[in-house]
Protein backbone atom coordinates (compact mmCIF):
# COMPACT_ATOMS: atom_id res chain seq x y z
CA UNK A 1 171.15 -117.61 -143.70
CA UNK A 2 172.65 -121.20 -143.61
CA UNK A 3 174.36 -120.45 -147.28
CA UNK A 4 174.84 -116.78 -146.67
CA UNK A 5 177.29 -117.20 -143.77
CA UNK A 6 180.01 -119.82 -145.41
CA UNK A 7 179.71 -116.77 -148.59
CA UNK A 8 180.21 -114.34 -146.74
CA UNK A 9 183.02 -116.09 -145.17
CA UNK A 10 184.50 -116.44 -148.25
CA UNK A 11 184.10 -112.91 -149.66
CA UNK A 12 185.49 -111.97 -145.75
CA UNK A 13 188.70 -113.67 -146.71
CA UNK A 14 188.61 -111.98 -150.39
CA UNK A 15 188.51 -108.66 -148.75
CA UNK A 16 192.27 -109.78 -146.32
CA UNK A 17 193.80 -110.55 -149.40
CA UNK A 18 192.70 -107.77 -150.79
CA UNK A 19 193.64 -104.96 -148.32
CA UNK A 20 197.15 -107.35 -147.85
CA UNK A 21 197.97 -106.13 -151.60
CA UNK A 22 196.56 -102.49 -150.80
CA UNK A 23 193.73 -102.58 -152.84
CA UNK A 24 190.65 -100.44 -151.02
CA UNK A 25 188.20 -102.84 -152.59
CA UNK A 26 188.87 -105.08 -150.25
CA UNK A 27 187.52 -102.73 -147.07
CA UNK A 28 184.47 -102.15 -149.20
CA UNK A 29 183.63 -106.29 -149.47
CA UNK A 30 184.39 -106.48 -145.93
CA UNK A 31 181.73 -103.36 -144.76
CA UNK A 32 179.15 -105.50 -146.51
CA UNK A 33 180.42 -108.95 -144.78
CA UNK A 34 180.45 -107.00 -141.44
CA UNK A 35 177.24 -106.17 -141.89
CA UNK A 36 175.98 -109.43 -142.71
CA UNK A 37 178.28 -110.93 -139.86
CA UNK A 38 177.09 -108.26 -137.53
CA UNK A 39 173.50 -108.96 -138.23
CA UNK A 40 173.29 -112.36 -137.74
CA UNK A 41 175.14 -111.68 -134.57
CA UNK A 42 172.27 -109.94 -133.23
CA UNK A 43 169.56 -112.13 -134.59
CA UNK A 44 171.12 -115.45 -132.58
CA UNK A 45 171.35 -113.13 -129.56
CA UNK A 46 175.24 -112.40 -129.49
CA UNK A 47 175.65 -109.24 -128.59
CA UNK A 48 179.09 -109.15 -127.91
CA UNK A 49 179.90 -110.81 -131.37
CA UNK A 50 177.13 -107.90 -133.44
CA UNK A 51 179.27 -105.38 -131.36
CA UNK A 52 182.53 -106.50 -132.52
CA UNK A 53 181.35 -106.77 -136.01
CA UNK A 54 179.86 -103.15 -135.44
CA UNK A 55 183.34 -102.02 -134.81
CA UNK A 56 184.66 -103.90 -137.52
CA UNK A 57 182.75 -102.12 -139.65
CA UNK A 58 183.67 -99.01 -138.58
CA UNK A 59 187.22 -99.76 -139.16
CA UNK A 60 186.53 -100.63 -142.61
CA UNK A 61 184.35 -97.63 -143.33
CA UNK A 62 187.65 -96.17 -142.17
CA UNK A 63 190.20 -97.82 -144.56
CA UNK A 64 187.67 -97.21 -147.39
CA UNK A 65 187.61 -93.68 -146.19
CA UNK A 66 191.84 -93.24 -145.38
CA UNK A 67 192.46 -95.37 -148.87
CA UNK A 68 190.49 -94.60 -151.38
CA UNK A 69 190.09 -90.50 -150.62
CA UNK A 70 193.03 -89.29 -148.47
CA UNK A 71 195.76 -91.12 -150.80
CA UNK A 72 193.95 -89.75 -154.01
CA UNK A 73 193.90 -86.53 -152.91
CA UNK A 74 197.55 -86.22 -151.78
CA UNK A 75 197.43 -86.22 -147.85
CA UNK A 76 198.25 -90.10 -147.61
């Protein structure tokens, strides 16, 4: 995990500039650094940080969802 965190970090970051340009790619790279985030969360025993990262997640799953499905098919 020590060299998975600063990655994902990285790849977290990808996925702002990403959405910031309105690409949906970038909510798909951050669902898997939530759930990277949101699983070491729980592992160290933060709950309150896995929960936030849980709802991240959902939000992304979202955006994924809203940009890459409602805009193609015309209701965006």
């Amino acid at each position: 995990m020590e060299i998975l965190l600063p990655i994902a970090t990285i790849f977290a970051l990808l996925g702002a500039f990403l959405v910031s340009n309105g690409n949906w790619k970038g909510f798909a790279i951050w669902i898997i650094t939530d759930i990277i985030f949101m699983f070491n969360n729980y592992m160290i025993g933060q709950w309150e940080q896995a929960i936030l990262f849980g709802l991240y997640l959902f939000i992304a799953t979202n955006g994924v969802y809203n940009m890459r499905y409602k805009r193609n098919n015309g209701k965006n």
